[in-house]
PDB file of N, CA and C in Angstrom:
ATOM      1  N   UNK A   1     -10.121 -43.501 -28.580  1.00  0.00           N
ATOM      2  CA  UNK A   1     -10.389 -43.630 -27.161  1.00  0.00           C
ATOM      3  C   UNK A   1      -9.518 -42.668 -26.356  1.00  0.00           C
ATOM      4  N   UNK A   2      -8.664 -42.430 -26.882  1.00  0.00           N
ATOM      5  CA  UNK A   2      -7.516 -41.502 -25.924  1.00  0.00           C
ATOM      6  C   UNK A   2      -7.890 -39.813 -25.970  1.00  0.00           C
ATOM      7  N   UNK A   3      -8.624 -39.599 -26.916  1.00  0.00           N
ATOM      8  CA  UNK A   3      -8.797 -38.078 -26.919  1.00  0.00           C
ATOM      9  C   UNK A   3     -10.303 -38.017 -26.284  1.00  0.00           C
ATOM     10  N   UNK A   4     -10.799 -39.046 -26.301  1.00  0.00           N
ATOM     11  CA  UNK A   4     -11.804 -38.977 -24.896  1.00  0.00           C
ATOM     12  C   UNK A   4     -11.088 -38.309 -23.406  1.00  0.00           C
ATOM     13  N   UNK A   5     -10.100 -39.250 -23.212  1.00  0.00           N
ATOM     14  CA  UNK A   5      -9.293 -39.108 -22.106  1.00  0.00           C
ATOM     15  C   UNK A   5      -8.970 -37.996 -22.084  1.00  0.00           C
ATOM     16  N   UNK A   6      -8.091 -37.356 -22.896  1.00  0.00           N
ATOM     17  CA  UNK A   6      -7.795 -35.962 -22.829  1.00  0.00           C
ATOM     18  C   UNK A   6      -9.134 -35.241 -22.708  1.00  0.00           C
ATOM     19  N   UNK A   7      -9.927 -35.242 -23.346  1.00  0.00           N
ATOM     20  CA  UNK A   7     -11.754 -34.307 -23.208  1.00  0.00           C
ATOM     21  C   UNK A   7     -11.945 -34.172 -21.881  1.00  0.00           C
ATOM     22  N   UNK A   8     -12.044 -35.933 -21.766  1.00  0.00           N
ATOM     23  CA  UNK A   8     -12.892 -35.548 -19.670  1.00  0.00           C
ATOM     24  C   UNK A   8     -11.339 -34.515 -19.224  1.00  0.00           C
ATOM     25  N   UNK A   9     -10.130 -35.101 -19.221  1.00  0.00           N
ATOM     26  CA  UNK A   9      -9.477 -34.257 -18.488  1.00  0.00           C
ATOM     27  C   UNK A   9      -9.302 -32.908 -18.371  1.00  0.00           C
ATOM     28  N   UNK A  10      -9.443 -32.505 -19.637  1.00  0.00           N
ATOM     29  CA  UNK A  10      -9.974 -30.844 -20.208  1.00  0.00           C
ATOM     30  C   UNK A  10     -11.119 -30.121 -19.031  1.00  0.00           C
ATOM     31  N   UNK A  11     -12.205 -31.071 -19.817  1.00  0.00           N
ATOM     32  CA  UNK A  11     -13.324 -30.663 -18.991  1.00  0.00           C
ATOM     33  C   UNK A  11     -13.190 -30.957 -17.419  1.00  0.00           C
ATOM     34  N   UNK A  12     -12.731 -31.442 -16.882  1.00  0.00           N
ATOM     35  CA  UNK A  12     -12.460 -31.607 -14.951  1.00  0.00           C
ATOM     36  C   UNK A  12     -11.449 -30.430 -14.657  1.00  0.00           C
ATOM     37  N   UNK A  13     -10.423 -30.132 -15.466  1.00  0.00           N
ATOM     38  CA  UNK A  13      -9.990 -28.978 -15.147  1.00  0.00           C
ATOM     39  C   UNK A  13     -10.739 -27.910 -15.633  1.00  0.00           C
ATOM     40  N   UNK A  14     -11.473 -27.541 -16.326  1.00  0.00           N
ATOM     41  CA  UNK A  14     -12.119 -26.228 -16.564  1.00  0.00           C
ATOM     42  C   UNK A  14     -13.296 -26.321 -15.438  1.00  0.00           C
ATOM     43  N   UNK A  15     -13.963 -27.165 -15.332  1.00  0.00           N
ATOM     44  CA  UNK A  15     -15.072 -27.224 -14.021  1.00  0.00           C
ATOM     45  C   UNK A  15     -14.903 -26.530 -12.861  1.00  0.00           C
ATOM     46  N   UNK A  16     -13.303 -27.675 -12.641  1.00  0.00           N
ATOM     47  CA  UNK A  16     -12.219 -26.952 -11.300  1.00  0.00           C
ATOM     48  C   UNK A  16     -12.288 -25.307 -11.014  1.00  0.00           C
ATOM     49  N   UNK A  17     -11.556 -25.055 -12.481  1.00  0.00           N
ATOM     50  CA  UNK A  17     -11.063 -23.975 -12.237  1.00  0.00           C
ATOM     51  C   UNK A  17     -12.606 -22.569 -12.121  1.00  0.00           C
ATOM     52  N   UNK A  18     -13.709 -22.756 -12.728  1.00  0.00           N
ATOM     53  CA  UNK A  18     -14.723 -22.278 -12.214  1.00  0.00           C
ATOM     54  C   UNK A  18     -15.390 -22.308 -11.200  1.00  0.00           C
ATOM     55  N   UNK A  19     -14.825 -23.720 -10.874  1.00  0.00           N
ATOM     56  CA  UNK A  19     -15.912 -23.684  -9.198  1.00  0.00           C
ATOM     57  C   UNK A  19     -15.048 -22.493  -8.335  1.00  0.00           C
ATOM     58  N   UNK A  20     -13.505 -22.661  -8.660  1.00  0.00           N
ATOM     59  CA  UNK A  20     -12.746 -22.065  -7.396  1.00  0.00           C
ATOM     60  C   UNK A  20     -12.897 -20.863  -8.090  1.00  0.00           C
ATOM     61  N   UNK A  21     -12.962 -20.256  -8.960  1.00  0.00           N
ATOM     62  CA  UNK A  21     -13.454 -18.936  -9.676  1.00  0.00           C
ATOM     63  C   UNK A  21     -14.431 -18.189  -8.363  1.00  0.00           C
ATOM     64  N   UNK A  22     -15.951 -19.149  -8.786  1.00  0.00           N
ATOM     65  CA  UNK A  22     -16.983 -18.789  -8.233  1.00  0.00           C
ATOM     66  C   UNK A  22     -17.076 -18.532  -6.752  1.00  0.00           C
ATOM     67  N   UNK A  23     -15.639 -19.941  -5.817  1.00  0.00           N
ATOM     68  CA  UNK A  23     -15.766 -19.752  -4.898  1.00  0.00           C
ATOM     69  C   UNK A  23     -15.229 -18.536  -3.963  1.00  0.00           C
ATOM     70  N   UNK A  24     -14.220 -18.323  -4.930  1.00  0.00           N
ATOM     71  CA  UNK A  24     -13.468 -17.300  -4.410  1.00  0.00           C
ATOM     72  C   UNK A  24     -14.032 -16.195  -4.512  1.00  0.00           C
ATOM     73  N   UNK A  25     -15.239 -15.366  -5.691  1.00  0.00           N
ATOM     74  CA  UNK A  25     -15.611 -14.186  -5.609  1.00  0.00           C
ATOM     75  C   UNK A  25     -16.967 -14.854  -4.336  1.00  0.00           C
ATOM     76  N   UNK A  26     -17.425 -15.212  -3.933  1.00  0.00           N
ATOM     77  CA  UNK A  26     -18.584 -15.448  -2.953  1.00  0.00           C
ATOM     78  C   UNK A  26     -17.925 -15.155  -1.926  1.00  0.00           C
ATOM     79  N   UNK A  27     -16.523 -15.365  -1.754  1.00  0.00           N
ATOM     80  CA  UNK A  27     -16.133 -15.840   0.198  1.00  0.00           C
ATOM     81  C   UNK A  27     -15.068 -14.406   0.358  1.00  0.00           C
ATOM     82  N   UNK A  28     -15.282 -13.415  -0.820  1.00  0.00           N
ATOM     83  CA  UNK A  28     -14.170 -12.575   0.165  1.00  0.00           C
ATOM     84  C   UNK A  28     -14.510 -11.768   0.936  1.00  0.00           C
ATOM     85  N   UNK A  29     -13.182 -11.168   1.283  1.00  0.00           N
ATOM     86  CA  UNK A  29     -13.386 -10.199   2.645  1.00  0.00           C
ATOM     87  C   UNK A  29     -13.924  -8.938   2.584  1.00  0.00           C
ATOM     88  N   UNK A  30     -14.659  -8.892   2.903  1.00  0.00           N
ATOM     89  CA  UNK A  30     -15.320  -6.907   2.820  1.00  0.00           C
ATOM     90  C   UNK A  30     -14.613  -6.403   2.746  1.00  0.00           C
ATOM     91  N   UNK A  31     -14.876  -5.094   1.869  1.00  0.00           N
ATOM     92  CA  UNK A  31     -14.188  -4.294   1.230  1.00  0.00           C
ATOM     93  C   UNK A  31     -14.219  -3.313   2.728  1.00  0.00           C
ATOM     94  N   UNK A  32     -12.911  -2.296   2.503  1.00  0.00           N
ATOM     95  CA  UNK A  32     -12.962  -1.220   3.885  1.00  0.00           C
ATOM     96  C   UNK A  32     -13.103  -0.022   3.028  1.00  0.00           C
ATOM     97  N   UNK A  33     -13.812   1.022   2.812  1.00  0.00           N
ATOM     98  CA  UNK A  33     -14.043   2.069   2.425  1.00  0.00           C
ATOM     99  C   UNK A  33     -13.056   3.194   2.220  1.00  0.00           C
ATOM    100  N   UNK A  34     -12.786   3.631   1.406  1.00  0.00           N
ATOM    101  CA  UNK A  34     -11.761   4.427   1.332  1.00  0.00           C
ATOM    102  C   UNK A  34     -11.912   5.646   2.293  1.00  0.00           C
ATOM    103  N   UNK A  35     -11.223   6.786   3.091  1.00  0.00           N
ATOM    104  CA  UNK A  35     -11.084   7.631   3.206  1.00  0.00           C
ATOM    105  C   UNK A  35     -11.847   8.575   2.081  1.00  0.00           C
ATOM    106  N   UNK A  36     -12.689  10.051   2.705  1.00  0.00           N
ATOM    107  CA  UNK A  36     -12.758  10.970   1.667  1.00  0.00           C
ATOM    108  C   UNK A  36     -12.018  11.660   0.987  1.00  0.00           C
ATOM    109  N   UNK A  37     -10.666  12.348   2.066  1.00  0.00           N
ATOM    110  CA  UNK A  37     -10.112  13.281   1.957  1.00  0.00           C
ATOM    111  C   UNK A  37      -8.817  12.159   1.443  1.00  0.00           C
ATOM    112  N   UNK A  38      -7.768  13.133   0.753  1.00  0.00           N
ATOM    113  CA  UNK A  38      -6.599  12.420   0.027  1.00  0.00           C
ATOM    114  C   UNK A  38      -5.526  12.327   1.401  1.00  0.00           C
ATOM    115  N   UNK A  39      -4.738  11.542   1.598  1.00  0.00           N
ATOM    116  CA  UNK A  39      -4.006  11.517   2.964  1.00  0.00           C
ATOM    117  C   UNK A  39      -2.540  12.303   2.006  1.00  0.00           C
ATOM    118  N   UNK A  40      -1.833  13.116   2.569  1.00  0.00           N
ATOM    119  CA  UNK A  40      -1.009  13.696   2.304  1.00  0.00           C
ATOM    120  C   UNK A  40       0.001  13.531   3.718  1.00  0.00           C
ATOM    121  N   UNK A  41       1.298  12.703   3.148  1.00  0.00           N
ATOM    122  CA  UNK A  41       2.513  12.572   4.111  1.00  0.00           C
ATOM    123  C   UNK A  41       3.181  13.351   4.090  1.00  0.00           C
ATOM    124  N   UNK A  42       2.947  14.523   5.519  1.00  0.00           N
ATOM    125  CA  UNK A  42       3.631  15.852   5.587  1.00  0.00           C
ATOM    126  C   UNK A  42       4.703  15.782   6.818  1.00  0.00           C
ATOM    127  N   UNK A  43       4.887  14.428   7.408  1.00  0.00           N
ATOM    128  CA  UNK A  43       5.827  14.134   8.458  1.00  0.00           C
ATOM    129  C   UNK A  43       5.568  14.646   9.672  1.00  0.00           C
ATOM    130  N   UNK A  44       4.303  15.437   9.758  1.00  0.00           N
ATOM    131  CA  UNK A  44       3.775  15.315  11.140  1.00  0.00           C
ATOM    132  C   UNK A  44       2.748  14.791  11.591  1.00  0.00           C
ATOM    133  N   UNK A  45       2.313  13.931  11.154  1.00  0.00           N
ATOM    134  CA  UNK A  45       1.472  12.850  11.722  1.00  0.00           C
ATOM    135  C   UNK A  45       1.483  12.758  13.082  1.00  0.00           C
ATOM    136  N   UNK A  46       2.494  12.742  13.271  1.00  0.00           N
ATOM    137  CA  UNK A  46       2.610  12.101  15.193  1.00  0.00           C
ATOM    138  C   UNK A  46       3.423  13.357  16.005  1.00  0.00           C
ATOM    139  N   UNK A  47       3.075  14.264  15.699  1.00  0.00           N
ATOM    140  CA  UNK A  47       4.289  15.226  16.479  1.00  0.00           C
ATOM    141  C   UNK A  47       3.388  16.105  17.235  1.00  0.00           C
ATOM    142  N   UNK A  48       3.777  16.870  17.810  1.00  0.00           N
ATOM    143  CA  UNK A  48       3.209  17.237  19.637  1.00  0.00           C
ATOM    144  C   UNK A  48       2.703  18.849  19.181  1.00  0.00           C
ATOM    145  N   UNK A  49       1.915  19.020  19.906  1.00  0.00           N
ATOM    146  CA  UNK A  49       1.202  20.290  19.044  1.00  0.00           C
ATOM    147  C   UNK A  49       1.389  21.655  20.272  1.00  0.00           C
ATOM    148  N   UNK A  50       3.001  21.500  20.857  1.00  0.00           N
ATOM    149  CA  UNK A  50       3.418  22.392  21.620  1.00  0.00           C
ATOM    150  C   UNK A  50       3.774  23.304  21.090  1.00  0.00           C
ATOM    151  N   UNK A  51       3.657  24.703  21.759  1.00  0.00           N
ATOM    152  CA  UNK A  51       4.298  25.865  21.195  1.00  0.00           C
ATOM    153  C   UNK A  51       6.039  25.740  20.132  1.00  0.00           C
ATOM    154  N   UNK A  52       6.566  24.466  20.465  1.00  0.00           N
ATOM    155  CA  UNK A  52       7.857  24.846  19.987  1.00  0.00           C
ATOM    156  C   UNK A  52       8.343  23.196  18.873  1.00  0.00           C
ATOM    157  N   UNK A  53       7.403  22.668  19.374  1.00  0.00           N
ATOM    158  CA  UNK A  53       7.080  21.174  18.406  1.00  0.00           C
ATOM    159  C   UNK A  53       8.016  20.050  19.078  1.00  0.00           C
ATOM    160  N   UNK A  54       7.705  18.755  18.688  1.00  0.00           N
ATOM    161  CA  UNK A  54       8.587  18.066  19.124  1.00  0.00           C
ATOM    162  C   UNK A  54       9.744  17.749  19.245  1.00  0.00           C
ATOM    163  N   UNK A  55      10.493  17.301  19.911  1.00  0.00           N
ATOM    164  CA  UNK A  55      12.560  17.144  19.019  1.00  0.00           C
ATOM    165  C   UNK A  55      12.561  16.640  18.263  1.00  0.00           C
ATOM    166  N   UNK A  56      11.405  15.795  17.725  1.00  0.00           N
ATOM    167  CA  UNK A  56      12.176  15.156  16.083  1.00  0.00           C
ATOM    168  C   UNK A  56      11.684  16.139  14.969  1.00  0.00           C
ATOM    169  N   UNK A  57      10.908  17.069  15.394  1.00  0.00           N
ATOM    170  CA  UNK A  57      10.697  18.166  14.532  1.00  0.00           C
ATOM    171  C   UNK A  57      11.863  19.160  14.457  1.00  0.00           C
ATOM    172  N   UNK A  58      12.002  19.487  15.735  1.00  0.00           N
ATOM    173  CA  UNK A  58      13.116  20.113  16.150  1.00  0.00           C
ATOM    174  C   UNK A  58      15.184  19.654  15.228  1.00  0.00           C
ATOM    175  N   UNK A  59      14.558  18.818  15.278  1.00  0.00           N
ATOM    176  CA  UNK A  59      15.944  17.627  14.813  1.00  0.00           C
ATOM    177  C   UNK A  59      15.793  17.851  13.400  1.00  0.00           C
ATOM    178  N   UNK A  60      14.654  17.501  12.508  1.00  0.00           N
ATOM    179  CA  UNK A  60      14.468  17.709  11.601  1.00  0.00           C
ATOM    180  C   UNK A  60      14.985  18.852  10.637  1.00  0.00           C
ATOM    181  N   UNK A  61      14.314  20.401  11.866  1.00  0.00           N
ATOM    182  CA  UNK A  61      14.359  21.161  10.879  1.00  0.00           C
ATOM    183  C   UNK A  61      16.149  22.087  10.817  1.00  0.00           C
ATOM    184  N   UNK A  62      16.554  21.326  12.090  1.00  0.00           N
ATOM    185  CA  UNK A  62      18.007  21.795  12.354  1.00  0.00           C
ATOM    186  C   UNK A  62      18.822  21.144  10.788  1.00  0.00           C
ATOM    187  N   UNK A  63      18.413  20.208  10.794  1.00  0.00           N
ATOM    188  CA  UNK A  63      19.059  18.899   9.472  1.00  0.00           C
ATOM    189  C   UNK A  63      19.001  19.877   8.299  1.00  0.00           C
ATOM    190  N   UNK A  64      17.866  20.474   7.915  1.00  0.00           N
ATOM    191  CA  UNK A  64      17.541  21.155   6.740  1.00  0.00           C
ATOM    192  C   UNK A  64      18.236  22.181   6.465  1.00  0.00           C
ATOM    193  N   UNK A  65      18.380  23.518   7.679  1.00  0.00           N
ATOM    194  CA  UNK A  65      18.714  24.389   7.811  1.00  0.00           C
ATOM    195  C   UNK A  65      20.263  24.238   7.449  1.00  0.00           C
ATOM    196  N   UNK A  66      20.788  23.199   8.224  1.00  0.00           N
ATOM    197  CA  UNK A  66      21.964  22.591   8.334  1.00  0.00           C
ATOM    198  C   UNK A  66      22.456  22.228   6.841  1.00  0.00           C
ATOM    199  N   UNK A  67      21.976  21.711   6.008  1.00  0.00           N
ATOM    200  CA  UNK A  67      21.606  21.343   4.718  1.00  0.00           C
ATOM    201  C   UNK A  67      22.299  22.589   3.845  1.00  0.00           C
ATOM    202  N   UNK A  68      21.160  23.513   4.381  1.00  0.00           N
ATOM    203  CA  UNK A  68      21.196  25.107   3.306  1.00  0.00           C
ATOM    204  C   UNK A  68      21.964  25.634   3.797  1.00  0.00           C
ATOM    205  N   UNK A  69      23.097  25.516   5.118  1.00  0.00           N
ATOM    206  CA  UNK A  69      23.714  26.477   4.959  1.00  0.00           C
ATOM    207  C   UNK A  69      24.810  25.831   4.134  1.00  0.00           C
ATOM    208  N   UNK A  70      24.927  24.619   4.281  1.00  0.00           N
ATOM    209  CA  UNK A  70      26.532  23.807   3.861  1.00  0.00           C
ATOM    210  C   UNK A  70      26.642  24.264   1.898  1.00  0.00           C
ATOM    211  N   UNK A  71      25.343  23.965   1.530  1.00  0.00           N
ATOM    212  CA  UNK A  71      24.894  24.359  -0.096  1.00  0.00           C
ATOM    213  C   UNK A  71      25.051  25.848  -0.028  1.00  0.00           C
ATOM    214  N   UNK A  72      24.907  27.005   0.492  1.00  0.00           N
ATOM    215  CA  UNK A  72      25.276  27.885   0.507  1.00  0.00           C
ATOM    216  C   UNK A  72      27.077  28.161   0.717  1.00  0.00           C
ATOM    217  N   UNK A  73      27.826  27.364   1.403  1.00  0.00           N
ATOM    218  CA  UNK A  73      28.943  28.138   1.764  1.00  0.00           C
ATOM    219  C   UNK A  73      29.846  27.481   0.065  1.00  0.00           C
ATOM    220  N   UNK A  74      29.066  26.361  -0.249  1.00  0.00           N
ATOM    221  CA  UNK A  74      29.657  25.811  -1.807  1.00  0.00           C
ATOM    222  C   UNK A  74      29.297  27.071  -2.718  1.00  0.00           C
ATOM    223  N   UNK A  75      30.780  27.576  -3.708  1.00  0.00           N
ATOM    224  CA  UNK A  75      30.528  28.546  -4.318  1.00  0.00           C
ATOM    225  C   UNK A  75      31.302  27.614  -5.426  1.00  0.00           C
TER     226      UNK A  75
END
């Protein structure tokens, strides 16, 4: 009589776990379409398309420069 018990309980959890299977692939959220082109993070995304660029471009490229000369004066 007891491995009855265990059976139904088997079987009520495997039922379970298919219904919420089933329910879950029916109810999701639309998919959003990928982009065509590959997005490439080149750090100007948001920067100002003035003759001389923005100050955090500006800031930026002082940092770099700043960078190469300090690695340069190391001998």
């Amino acid at each position: 009589m007891t491995w009855y018990v265990g059976l139904g309980v088997f079987a009520v959890v495997a039922i379970g776990l298919v219904v919420a299977v089933l329910y879950r692939r029916r109810h999701r959220p639309p998919t959003v379409k990928r982009t065509a082109h590959p997005r490439r993070n080149t750090g100007t995304e948001h920067a100002s398309q003035t003759r001389h660029g923005s100050r955090e471009r500006r800031e930026r490229k002082r940092r770099r420069a700043h960078g190469r000369q300090v690695r340069r004066k190391r001998h």
